[in-house]
Protein backbone atom coordinates (compact mmCIF):
# COMPACT_ATOMS: atom_id res chain seq x y z
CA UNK A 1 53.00 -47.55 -73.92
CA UNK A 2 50.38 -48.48 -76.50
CA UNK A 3 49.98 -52.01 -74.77
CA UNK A 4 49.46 -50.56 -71.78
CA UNK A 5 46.80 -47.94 -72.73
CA UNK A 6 45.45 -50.87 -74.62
CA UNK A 7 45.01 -52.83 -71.01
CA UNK A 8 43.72 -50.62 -69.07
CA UNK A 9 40.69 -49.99 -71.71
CA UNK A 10 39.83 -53.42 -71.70
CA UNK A 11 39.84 -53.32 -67.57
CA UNK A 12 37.75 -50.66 -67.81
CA UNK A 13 35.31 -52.36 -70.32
CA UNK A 14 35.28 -55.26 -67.98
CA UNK A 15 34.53 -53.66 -65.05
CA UNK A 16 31.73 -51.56 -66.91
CA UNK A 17 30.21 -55.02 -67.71
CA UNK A 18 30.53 -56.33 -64.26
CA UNK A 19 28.43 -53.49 -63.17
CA UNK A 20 25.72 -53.87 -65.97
CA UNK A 21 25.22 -57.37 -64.51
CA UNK A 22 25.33 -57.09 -61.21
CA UNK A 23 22.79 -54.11 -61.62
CA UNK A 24 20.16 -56.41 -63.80
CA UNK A 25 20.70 -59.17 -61.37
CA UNK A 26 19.35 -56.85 -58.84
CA UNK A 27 16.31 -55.68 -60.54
CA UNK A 28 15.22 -59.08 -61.50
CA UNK A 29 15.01 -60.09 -57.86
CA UNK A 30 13.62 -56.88 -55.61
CA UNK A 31 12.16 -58.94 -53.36
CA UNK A 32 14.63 -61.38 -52.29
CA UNK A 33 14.08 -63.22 -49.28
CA UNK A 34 16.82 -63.00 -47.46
CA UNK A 35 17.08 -66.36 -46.12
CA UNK A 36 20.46 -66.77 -44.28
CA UNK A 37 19.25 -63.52 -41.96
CA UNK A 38 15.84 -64.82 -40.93
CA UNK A 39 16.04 -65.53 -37.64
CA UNK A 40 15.35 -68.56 -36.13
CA UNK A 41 14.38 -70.69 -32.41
CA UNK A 42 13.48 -73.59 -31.35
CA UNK A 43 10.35 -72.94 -30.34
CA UNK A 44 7.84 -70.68 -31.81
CA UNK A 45 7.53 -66.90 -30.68
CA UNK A 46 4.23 -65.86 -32.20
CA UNK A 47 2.26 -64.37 -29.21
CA UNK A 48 -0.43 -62.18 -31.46
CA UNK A 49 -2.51 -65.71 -32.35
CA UNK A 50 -2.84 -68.38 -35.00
CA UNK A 51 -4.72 -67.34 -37.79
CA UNK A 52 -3.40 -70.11 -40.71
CA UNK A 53 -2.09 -73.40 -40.32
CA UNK A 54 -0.40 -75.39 -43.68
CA UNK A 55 1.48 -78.52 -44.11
CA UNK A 56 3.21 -78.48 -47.24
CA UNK A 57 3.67 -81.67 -49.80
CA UNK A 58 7.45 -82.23 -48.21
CA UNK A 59 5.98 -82.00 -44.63
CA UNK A 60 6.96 -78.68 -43.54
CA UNK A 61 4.33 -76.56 -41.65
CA UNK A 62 3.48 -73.01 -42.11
CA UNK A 63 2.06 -71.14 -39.17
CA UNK A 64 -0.39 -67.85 -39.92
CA UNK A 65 0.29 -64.95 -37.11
CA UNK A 66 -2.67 -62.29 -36.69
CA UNK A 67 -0.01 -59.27 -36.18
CA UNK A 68 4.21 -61.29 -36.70
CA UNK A 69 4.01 -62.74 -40.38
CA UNK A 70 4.70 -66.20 -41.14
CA UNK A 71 6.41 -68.78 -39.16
CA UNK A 72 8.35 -72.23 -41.29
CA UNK A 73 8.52 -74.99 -39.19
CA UNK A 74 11.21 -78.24 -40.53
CA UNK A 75 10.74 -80.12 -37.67
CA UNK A 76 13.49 -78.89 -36.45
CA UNK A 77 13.44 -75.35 -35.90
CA UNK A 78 11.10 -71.89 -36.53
CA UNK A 79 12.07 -69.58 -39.19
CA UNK A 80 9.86 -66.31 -39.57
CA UNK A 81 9.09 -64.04 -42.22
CA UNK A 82 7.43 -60.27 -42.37
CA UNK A 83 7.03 -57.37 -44.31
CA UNK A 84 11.04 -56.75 -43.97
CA UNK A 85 11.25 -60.24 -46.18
CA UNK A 86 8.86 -59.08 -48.56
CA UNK A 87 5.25 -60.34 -47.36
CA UNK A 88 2.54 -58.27 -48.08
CA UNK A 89 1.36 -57.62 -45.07
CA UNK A 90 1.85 -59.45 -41.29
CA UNK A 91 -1.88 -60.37 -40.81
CA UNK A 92 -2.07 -64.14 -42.57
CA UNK A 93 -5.36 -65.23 -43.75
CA UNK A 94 -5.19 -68.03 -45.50
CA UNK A 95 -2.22 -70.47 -46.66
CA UNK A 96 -2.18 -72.88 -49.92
CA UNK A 97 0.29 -74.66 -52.00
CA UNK A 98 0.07 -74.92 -55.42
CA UNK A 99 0.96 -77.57 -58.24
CA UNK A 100 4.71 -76.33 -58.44
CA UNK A 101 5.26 -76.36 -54.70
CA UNK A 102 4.82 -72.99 -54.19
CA UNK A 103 2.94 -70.91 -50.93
CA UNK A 104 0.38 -69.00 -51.19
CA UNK A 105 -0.30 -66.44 -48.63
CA UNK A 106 -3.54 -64.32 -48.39
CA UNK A 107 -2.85 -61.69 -45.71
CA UNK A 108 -5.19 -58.50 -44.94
CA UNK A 109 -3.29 -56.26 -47.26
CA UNK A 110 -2.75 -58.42 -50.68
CA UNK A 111 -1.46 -62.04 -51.55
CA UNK A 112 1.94 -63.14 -51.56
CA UNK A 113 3.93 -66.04 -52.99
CA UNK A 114 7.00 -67.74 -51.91
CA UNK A 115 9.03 -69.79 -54.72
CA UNK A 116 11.61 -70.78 -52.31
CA UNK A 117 13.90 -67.92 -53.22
CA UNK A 118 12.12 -64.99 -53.04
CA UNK A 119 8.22 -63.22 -52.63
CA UNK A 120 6.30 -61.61 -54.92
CA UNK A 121 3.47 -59.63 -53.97
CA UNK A 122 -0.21 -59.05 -55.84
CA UNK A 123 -2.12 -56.36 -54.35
CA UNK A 124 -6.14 -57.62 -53.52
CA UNK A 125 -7.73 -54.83 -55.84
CA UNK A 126 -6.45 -54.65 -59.56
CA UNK A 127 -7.52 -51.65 -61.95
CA UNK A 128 -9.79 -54.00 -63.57
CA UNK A 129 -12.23 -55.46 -61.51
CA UNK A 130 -14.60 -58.42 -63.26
CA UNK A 131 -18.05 -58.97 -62.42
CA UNK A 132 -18.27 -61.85 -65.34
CA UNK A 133 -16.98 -64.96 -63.03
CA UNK A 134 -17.10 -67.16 -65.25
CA UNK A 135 -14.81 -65.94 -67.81
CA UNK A 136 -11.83 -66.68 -65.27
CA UNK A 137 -10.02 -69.74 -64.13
CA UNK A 138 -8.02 -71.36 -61.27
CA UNK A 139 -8.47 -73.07 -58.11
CA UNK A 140 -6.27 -70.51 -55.92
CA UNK A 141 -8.89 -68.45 -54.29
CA UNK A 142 -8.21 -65.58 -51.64
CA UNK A 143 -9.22 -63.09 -49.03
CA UNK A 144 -9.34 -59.39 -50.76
CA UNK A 145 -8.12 -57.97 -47.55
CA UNK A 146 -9.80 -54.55 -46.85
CA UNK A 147 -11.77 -55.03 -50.75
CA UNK A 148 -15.84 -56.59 -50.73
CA UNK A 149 -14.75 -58.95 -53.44
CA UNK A 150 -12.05 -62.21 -54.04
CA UNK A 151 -9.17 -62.94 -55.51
CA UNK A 152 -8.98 -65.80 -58.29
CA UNK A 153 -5.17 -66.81 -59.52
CA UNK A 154 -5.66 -68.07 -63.29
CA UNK A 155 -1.67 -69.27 -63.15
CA UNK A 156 -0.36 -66.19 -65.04
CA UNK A 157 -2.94 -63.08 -63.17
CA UNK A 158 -4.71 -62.42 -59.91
CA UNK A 159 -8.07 -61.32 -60.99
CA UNK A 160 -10.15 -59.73 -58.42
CA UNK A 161 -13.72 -60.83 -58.74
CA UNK A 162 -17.20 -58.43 -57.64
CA UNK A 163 -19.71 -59.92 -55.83
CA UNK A 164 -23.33 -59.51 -57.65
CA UNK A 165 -24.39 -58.24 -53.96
CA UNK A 166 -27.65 -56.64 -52.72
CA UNK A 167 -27.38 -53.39 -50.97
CA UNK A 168 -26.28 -53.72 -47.32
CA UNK A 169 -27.88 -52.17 -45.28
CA UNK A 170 -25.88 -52.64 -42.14
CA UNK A 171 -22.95 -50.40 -41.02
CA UNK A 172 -21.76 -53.12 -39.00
CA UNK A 173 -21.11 -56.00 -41.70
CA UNK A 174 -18.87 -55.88 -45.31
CA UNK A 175 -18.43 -57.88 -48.01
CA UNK A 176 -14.98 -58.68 -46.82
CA UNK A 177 -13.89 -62.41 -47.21
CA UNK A 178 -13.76 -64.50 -44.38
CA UNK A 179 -13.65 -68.34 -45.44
CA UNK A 180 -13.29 -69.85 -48.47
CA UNK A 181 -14.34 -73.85 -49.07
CA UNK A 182 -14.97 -76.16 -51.98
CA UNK A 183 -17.59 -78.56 -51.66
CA UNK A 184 -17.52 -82.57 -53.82
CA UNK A 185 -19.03 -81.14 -56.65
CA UNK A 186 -16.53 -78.44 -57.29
CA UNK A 187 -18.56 -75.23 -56.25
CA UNK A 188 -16.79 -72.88 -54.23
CA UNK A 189 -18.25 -71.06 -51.21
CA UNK A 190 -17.94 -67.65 -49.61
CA UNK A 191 -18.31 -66.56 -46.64
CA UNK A 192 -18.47 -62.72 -46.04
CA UNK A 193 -19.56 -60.77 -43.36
CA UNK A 194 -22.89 -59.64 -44.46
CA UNK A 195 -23.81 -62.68 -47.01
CA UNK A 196 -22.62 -66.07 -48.44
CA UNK A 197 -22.26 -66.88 -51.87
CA UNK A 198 -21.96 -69.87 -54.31
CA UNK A 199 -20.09 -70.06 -57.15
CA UNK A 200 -21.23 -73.22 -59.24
CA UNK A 201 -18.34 -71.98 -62.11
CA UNK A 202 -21.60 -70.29 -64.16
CA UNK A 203 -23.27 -68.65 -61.78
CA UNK A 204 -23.23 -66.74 -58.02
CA UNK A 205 -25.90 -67.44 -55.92
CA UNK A 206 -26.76 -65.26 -52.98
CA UNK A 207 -27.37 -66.06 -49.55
CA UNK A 208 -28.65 -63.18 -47.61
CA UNK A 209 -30.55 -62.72 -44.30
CA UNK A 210 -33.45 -63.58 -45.44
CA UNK A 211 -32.55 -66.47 -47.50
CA UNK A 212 -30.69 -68.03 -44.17
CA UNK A 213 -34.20 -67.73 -42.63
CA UNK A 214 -32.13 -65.17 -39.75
CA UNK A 215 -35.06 -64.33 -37.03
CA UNK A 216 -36.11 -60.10 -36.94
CA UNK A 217 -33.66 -59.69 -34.01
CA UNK A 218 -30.46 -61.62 -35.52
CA UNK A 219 -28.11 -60.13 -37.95
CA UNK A 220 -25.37 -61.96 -40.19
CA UNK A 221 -21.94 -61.76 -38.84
CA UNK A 222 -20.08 -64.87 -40.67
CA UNK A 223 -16.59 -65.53 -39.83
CA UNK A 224 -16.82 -69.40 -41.15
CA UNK A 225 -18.16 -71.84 -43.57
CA UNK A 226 -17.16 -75.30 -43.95
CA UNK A 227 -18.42 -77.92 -47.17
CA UNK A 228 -18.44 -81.07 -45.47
CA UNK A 229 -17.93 -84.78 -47.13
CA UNK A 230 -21.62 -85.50 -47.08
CA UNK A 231 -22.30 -82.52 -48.77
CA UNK A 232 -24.01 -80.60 -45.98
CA UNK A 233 -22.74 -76.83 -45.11
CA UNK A 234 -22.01 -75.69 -42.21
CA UNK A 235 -22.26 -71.43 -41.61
CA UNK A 236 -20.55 -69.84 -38.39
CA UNK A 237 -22.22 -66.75 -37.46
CA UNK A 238 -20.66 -64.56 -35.08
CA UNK A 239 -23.39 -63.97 -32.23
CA UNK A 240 -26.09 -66.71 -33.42
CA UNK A 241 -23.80 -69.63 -33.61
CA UNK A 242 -23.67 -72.37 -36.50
CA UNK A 243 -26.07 -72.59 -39.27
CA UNK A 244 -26.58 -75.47 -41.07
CA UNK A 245 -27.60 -76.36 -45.13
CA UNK A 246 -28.38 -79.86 -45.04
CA UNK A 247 -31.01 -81.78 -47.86
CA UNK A 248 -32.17 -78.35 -48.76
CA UNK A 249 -33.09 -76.95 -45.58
CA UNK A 250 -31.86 -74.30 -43.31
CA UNK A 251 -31.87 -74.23 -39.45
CA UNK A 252 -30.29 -73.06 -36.67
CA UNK A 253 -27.85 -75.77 -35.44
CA UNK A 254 -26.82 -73.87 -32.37
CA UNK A 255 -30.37 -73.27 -31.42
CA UNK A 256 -31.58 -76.80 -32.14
CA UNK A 257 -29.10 -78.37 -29.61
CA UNK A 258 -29.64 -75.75 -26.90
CA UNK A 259 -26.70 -73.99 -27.22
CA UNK A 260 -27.61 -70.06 -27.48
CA UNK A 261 -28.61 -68.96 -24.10
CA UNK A 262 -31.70 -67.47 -23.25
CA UNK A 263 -30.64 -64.43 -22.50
CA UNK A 264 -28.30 -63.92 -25.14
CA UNK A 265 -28.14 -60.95 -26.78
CA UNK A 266 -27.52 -62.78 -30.14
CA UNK A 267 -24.71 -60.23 -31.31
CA UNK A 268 -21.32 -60.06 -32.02
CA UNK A 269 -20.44 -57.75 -29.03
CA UNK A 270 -22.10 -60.65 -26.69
CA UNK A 271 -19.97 -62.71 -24.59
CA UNK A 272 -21.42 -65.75 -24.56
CA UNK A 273 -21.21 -68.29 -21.51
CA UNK A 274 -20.11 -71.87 -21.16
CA UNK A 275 -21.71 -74.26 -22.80
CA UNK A 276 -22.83 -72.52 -25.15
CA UNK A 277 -21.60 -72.04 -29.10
CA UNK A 278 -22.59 -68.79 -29.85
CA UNK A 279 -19.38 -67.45 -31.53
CA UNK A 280 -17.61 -69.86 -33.99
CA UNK A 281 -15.12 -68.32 -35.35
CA UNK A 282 -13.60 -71.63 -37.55
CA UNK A 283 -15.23 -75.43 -38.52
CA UNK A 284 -13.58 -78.32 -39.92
CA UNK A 285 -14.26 -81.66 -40.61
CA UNK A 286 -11.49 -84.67 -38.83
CA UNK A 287 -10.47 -87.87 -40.86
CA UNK A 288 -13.88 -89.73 -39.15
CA UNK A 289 -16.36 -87.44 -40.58
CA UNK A 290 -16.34 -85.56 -37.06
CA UNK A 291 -17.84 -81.83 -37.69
CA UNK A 292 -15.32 -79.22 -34.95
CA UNK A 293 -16.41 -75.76 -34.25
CA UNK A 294 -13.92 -73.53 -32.44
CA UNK A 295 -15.48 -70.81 -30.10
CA UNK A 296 -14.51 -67.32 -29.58
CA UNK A 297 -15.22 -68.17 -25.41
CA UNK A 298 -16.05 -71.45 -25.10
CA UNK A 299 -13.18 -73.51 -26.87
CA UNK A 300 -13.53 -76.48 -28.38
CA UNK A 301 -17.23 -78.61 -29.67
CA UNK A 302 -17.02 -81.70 -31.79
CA UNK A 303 -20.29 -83.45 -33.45
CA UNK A 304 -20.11 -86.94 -34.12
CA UNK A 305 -23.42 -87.24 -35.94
CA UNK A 306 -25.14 -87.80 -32.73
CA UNK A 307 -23.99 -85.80 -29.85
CA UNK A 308 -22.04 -82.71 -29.15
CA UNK A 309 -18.99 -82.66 -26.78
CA UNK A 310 -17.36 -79.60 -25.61
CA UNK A 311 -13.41 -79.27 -24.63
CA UNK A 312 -11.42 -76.45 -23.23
CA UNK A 313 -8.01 -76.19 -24.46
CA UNK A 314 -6.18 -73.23 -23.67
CA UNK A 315 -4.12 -72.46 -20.57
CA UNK A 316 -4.53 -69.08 -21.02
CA UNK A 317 -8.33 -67.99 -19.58
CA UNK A 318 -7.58 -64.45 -20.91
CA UNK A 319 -7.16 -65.69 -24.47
CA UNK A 320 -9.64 -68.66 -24.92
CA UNK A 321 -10.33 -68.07 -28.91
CA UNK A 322 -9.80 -70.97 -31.12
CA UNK A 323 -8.69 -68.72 -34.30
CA UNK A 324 -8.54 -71.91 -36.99
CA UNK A 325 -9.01 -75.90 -37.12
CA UNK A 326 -6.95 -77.42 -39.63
CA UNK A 327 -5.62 -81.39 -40.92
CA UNK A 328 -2.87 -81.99 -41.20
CA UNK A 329 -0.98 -84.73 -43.94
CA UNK A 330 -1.20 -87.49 -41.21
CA UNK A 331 -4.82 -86.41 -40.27
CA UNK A 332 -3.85 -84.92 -36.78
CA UNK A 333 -6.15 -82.04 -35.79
CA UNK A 334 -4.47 -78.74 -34.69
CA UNK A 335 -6.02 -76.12 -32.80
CA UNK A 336 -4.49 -72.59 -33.24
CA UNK A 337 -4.89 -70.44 -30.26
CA UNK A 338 -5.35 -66.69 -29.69
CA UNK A 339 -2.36 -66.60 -27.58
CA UNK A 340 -0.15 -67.68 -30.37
CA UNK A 341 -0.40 -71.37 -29.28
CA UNK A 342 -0.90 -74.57 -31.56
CA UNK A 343 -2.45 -77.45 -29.84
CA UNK A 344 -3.33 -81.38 -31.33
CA UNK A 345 -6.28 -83.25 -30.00
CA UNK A 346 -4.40 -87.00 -29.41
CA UNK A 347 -8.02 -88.52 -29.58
CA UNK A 348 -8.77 -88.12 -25.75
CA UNK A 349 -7.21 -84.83 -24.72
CA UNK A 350 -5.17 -81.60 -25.92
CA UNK A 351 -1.20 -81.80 -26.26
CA UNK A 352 0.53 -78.50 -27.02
CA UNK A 353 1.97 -79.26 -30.50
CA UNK A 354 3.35 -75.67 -30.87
């Protein structure tokens, strides 16, 4: 009798440890993935638009909706991931890797990063907000979402970063983030709706209205900014077309090559016509030192130093807007589309890649 009592107390202990561990298993890892129950196809199913595009170091592409998460591509079939796998939000931004292999994802609502196992989430405004840049570290930068300010991962915290900015005084712009690019000399620049800034790793300069030399009946609406190899930036303003920085000067690229009509409104709310490049919405720079500027209407322009070529891409008339420009690992340009669409320029003409 005593050797049985004595039996059943140590099952009992046992299965009181079981349960400890299982239930500290589960709290280390809230957010697991849940890989084996993503779904998957063989094509790819985002129809809200193409808002990020990343190729990772192993050669796996990552594909930025505007409304259905995040799409993995093997090269052989599409795996997606939402706020039921633990992203922070559906809307991706921006897409990075960093020097252990993991993705970065800024989204509108918050940053989240994938270790291959699971997501953990940073929200974009912290309790302690820093005005002093310089006191911070890192070369992960991101989108603050709904916040006028930016994220900066030092490899242990996401700090979220003020912008020294003037007052604005118009109800129709933010400070909200909308590109992010480093230029050869390591200085950091950010776009925002209502100014850009510079971050040399001292200091934050300010690039306002005025300082962009914007006419009395223009207003800033930036959407892009790209540093380019030869050290020139380029500005995409969303009714006034591309500005460009070039051996300390300041002009109105659009304007200088005749392509703001005259009777454009130069607004946001304009729809501009063809042939013109009025609303670039994302710029990037091909292996060749070719500048591309994707248009809100009128697709596709590529500058070759010399002369300016415009391309339409999309099938879809209804959905024309190039949301992002990126290169690739091989140095293949991809084009994603509005209608959820990826397409790669082959050198001559547009293929649909996605």
């Amino acid at each position: 009798m005593n050797q049985r009592i004595k039996l059943n107390f140590l099952l009992l202990l046992l299965s009181l440890n079981v349960s400890c561990v299982e239930n500290k298993s589960t709290e280390k890892e809230p957010n697991k993935s849940g890989l084996l129950a993503i779904s998957k196809t063989d094509t790819l199913k985002f129809t809200s638009g193409i808002r990020a595009i990343f190729q990772d170091s192993k050669g796996n592409y990552w594909l930025g909706s505007h409304k259905e998460g995040v799409s993995f591509y093997d090269g052989n079939s599409f795996e997606y991931f939402t706020i039921n796998e633990g992203l922070s939000d559906n809307q991706i931004r921006s897409i990075e890797e960093d020097e252990n292999g993991n993705i970065w994802f800024g989204t509108a609502n918050g940053i989240s990063v994938f270790d291959k196992e699971k997501f953990t989430n940073y929200p974009s405004k912290t309790s302690n907000p820093l005005l002093d840049w310089h006191n911070t570290k890192g070369n992960l930068w991101f989108n603050a979402g709904p916040e006028e300010g930016i994220n900066r991962f030092d490899g242990v915290n996401m700090n979220y970063l003020i912008f020294p900015k003037p007052q604005n005084k118009n109800l129709y712009n933010s400070y909200g983030v909308t590109g992010i690019s480093k230029d050869k000399e390591g200085k950091v620049w950010i776009a925002t709706y209502a100014a850009l800034f510079c971050y040399d790793g001292k200091m934050v300069t300010i690039f306002d209205a005025q300082k962009l030399k914007l006419k009395d009946n223009e207003q800033l609406h930036i959407r892009s900014v790209l540093a380019d190899s030869k050290g020139r930036i380029w500005i995409g303003n969303n009714g006034i077309g591309v500005l460009l920085m070039e051996d300390n000067s300041i002009f109105n690229f659009s304007e200088k090559n005749n392509l703001i009509h005259p009777t454009s409104t130069r607004s946001g709310g304009n729809k501009s016509l063809p042939g013109t490049l009025e609303h670039p919405f994302t710029i990037e720079e091909d292996s060749e030192g070719n500048i591309w500027f994707g248009d809100l209407y009128t697709g596709a322009w590529k500058y070759d130093g010399k002369t300016l070529t415009n391309y339409t891409i999309s099938n879809n008339p209804s959905k024309p807007m190039i949301w992002t420009i990126y290169k690739d690992n091989k140095n293949n340009l991809l084009f994603g589309m509005a209608d959820g669409t990826i397409f790669k320029f082959n050198g001559a003409t547009f293929e649909k890649q996605f």
